[in-house]
Protein backbone atom coordinates (compact mmCIF):
# COMPACT_ATOMS: atom_id res chain seq x y z
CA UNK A 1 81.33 220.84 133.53
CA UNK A 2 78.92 218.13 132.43
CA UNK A 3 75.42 219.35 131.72
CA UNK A 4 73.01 217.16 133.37
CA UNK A 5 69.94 218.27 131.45
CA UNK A 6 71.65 216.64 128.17
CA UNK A 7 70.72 213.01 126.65
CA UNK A 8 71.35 210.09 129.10
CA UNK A 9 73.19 208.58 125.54
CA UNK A 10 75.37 211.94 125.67
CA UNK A 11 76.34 211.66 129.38
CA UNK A 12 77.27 207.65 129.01
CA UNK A 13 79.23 208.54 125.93
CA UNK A 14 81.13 210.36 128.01
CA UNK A 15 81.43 207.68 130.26
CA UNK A 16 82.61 205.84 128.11
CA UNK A 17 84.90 208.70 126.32
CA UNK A 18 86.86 209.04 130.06
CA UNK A 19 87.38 205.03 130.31
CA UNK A 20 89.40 205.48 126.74
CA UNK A 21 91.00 208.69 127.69
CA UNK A 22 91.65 208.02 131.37
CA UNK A 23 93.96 205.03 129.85
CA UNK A 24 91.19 202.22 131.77
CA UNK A 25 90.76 200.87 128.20
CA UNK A 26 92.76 201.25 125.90
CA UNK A 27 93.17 200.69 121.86
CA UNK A 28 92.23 197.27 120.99
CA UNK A 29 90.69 196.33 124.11
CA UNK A 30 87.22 195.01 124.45
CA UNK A 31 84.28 197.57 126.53
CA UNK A 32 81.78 196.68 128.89
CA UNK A 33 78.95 194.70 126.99
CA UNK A 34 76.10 196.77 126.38
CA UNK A 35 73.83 194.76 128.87
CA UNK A 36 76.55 195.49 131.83
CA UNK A 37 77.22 199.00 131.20
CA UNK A 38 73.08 199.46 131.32
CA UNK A 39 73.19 198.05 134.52
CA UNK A 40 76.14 199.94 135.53
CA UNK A 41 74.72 203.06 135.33
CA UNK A 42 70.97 202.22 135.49
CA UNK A 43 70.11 202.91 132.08
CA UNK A 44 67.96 201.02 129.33
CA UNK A 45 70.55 199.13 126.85
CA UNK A 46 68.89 200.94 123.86
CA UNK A 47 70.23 204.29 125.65
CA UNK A 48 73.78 202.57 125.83
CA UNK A 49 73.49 200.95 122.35
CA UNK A 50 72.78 204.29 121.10
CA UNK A 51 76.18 205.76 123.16
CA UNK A 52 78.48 202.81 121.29
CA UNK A 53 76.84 203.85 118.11
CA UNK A 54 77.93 207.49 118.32
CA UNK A 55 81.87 205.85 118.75
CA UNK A 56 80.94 203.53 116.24
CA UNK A 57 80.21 206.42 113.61
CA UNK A 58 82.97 208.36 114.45
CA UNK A 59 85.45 204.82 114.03
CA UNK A 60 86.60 204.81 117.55
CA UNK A 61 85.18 201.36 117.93
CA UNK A 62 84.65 198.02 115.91
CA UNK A 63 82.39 195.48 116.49
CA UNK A 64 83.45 191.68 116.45
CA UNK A 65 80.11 190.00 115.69
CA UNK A 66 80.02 187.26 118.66
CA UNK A 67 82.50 188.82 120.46
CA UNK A 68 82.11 192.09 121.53
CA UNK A 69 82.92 195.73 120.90
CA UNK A 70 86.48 196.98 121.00
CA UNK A 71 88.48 199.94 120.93
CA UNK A 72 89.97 201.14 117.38
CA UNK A 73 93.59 201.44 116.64
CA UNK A 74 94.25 204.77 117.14
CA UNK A 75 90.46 205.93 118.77
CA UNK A 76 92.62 207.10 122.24
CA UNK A 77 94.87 209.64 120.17
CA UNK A 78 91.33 211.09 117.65
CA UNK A 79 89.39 211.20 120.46
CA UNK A 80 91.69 213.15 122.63
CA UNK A 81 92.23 215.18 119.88
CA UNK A 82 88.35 215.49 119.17
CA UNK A 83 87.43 216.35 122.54
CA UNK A 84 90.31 218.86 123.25
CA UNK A 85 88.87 220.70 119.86
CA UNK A 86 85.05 220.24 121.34
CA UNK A 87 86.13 221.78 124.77
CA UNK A 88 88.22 225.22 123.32
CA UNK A 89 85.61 225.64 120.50
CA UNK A 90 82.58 224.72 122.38
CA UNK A 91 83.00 224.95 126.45
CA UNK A 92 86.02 227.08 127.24
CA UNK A 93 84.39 230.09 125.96
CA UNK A 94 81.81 230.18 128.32
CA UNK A 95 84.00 229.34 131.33
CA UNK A 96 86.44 232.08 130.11
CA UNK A 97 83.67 234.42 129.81
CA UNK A 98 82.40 233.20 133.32
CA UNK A 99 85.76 233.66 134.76
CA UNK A 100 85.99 237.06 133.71
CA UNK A 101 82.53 237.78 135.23
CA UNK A 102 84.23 236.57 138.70
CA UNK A 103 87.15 238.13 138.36
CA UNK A 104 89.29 234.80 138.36
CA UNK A 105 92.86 234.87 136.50
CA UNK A 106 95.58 231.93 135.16
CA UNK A 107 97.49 232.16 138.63
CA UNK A 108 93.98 232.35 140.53
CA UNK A 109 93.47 229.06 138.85
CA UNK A 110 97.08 227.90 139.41
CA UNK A 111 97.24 228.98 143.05
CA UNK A 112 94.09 226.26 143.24
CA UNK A 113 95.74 223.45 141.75
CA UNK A 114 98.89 223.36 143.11
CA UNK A 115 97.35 223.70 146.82
């Protein structure tokens, strides 16, 4: 449920978040240079620098002067851990409170999955 009225940095940070978590990169390997992943996704590479800086704060990412940017030790398992903690405090409660508006249950949402 990705909000497309946020930042464009906030919706390629999660981009970038799902290449990590989705196991396409993983700890200690390099990410798509900043010019490429503007192009990727059509965006100006101060918006994308701006993306890698939020990882960079948080120490989910080092940069190798000359090199490129890479994946911290250890960023897949904190991030996971960050985002599951961003979704229950911050998104499930509205979904929860939207499911209860529509009358949808656990085995509603079960039934869906497994069919």
């Amino acid at each position: 449920m990705i909000n497309d009225d946020r930042p464009v940095y906030l919706r390629l940070r999660d981009s970038i978040a799902a290449l990590i978590l989705d196991g396409k990169v993983r700890d200690g390997d390099p990410l798509p240079s900043v010019r490429s992943l503007a192009a990727e996704h059509g965006a100006n590479p101060l918006t994308v620098a701006k993306a890698y800086q939020t990882f960079q704060d948080e120490g989910l990412v080092v940069v190798k002067r000359g090199v490129g940017m890479f994946v911290a030790d250890g960023a897949s398992a904190r991030l996971r851990t960050n985002e599951r903690k961003e979704f229950l405090e911050q998104r499930w409660p509205a979904i929860a409170a939207h499911m209860r508006r529509l009358g949808i249950d656990a085995a509603d949402l079960v039934e869906k999955t497994l069919a």
